[in-house]
Protein backbone atom coordinates (compact mmCIF):
# COMPACT_ATOMS: atom_id res chain seq x y z
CA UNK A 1 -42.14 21.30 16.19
CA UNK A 2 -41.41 23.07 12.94
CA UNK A 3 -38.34 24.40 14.48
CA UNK A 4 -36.68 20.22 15.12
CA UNK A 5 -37.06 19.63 11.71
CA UNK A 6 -34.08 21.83 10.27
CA UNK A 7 -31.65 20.82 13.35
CA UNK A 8 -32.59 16.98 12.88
CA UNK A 9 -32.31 17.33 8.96
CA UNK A 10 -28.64 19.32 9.84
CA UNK A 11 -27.67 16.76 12.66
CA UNK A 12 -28.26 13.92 10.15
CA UNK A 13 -26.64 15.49 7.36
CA UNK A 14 -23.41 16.28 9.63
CA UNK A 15 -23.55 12.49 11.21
CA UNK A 16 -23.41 11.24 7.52
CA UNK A 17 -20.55 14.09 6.27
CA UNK A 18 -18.67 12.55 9.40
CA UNK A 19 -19.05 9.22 9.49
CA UNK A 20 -20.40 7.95 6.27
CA UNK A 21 -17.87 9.81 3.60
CA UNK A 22 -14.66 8.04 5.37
CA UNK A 23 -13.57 5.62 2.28
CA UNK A 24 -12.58 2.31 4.83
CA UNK A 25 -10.75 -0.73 3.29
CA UNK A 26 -11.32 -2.29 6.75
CA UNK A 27 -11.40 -6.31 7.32
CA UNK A 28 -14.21 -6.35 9.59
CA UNK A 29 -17.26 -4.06 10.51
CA UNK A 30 -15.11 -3.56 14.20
CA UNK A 31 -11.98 -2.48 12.26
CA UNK A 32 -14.19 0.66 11.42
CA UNK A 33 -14.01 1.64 14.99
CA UNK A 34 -10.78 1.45 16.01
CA UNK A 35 -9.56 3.24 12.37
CA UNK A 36 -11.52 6.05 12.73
CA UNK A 37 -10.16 6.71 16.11
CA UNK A 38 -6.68 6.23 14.40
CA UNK A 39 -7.77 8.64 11.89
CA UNK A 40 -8.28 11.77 14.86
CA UNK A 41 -5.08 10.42 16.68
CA UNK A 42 -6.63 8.94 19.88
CA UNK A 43 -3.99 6.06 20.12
CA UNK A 44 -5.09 5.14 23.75
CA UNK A 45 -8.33 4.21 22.16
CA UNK A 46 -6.41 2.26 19.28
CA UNK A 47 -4.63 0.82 21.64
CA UNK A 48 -7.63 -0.67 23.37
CA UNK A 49 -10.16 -1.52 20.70
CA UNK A 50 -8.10 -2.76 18.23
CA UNK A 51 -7.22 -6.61 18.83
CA UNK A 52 -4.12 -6.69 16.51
CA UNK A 53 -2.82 -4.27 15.10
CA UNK A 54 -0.62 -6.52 13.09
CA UNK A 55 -2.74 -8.73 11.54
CA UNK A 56 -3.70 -8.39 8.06
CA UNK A 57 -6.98 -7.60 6.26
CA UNK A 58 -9.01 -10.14 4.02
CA UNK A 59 -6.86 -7.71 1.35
CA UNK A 60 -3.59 -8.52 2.68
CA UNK A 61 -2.92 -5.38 3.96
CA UNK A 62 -1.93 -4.28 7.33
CA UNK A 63 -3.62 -1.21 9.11
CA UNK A 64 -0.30 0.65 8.95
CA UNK A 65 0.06 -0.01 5.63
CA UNK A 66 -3.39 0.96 4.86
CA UNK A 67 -2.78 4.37 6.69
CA UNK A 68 0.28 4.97 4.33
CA UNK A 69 -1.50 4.03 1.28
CA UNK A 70 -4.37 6.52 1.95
CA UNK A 71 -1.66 9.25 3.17
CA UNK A 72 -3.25 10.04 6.45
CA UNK A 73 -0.11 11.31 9.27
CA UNK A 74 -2.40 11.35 12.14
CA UNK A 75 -4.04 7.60 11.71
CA UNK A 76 -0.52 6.40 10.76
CA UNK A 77 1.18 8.67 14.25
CA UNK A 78 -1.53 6.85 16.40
CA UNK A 79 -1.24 3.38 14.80
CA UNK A 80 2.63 3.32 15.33
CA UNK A 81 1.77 4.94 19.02
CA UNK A 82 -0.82 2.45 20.05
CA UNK A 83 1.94 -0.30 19.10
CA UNK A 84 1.73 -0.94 15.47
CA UNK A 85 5.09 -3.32 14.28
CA UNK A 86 6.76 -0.51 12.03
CA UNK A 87 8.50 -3.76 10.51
CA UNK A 88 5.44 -4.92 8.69
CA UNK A 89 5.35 -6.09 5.00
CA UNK A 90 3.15 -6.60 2.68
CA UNK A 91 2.06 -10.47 0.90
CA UNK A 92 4.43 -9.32 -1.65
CA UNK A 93 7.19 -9.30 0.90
CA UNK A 94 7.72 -5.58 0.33
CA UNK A 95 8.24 -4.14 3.71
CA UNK A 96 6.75 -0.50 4.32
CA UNK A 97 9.99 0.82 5.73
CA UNK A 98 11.54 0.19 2.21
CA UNK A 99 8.18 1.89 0.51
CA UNK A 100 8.31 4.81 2.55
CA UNK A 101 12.12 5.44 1.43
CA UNK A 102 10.57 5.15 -2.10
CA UNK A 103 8.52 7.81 -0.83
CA UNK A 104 8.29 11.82 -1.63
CA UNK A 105 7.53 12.54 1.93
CA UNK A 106 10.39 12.28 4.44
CA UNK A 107 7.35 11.74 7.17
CA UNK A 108 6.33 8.08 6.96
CA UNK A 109 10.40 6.96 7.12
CA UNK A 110 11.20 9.15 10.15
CA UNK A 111 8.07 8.05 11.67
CA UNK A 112 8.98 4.24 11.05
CA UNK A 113 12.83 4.82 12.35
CA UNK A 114 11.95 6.76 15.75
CA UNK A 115 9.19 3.77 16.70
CA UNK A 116 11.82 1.35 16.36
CA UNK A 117 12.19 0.54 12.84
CA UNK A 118 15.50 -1.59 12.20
CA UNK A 119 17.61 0.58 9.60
CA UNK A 120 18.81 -2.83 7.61
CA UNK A 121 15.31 -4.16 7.58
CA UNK A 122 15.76 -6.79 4.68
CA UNK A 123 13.60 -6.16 1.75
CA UNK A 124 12.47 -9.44 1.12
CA UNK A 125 10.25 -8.81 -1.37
CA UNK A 126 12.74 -6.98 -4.34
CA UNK A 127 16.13 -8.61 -4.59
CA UNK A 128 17.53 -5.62 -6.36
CA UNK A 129 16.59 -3.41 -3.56
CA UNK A 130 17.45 -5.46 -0.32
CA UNK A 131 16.74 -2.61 2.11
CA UNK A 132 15.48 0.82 2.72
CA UNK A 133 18.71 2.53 1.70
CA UNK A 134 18.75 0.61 -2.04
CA UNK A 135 14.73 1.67 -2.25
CA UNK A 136 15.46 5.22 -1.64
CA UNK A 137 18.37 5.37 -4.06
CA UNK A 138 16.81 3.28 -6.69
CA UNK A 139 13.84 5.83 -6.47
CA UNK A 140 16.03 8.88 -6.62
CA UNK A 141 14.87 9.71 -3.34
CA UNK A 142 18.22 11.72 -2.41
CA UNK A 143 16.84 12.81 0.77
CA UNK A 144 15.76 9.70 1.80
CA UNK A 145 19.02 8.19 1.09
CA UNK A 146 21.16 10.83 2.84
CA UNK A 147 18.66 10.28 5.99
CA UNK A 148 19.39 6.30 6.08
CA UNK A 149 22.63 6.48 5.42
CA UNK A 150 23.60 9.30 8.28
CA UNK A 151 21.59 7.24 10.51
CA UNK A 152 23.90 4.22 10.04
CA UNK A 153 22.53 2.41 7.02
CA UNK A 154 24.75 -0.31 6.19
CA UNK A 155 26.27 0.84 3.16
CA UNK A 156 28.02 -3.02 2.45
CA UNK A 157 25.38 -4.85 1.48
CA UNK A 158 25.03 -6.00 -1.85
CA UNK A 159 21.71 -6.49 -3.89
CA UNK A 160 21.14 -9.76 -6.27
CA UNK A 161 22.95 -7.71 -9.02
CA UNK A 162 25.77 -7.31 -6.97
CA UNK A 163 25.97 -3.62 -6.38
CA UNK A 164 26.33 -1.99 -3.53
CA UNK A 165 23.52 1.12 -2.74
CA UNK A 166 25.89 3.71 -3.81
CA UNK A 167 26.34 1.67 -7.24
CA UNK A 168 22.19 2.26 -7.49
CA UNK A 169 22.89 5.84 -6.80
CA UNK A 170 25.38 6.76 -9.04
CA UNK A 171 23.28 5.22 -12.01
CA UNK A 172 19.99 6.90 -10.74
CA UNK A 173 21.73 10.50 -8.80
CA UNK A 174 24.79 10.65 -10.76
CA UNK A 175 24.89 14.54 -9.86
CA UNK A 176 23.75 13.64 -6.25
CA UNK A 177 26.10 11.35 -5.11
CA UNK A 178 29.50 13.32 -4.33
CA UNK A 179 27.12 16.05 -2.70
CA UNK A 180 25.50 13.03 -0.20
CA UNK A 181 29.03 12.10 0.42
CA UNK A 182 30.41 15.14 1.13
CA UNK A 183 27.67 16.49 3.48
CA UNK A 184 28.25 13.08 5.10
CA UNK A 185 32.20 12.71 5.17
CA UNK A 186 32.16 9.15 3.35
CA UNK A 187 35.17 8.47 1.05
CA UNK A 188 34.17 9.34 -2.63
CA UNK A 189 35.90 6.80 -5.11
């Protein structure tokens, strides 16, 4: 009997290290579920248990976004893979395609693009940055630019200042810009 103590004290211990450390910003006691599967990678279980994975939380905040805001590549991987809209935005009308160009990690925009995410997404929710391409050039995100803009980003657009996303990166990349060009054969002015 002596000898059950210490492995139920240690069980215990690792059941609450597992389960009870996990900071959630879940809607709903059954979001908990379906996130921490998300949060190992089991998408098929995602898949199943979630409901939708497109509604938002009593925050505003969609479970893809959530997985982006807390950095985690597996939950986000298995979100997208279970069927996650990689078009979401949030109440502000910011759209996380445009926030992950803003990112410092290349991860979150490839991940968006290869699920499906639509290049010229419009960025409702900053008329100075009206789509991925103008968030990752207003944020100096060179790499993020060059990636959008090989892929086919439209490069005509306009924002509500009227410049076009190489007008952004010439203010913010001045020293960037030619280089972009030139490893992507676009006419330099």
């Amino acid at each position: 009997m002596m000898t059950q103590k210490p492995i139920i004290l240690f069980a215990t211990l690792l059941s609450i290290l597992m389960t009870g450390c996990a900071h959630r910003n879940a809607a709903t006691a059954g979001d908990a579920d379906w996130y921490d599967a998300a949060q190992v990678g089991h998408s098929g279980y995602v898949e199943q248990h979630s409901g939708d994975l497109n509604t938002q939380s009593l925050e505003g905040q969609h479970p893809l976004f959530f997985a982006y805001s807390e950095s985690d590549r597996l939950a986000f991987k298995a979100l997208l893979e279970a069927g996650a809209d990689p078009h979401t935005a949030n109440t502000q009308g910011t759209t996380l395609l445009c926030q992950a160009a803003e990112s410092n990690d290349p991860f979150y925009l490839r991940e968006l693009l290869a699920y499906g995410a639509n290049i010229d997404q419009a960025n409702p929710g900053d008329p100075k940055r009206p789509n991925a391409a103008f968030c990752a050039a207003a944020s100096g995100r060179k790499h993020n630019l060059t990636l959008l803009i090989s892929l086919g980003a439209d490069q005509s657009v306009r924002n509500s200042d009227g410049d076009t996303v190489w007008d952004v990166a010439e203010e913010l990349l001045p020293t960037s810009t030619r280089p972009i060009k030139e490893q992507l054969k676009q006419p330099t002015p």
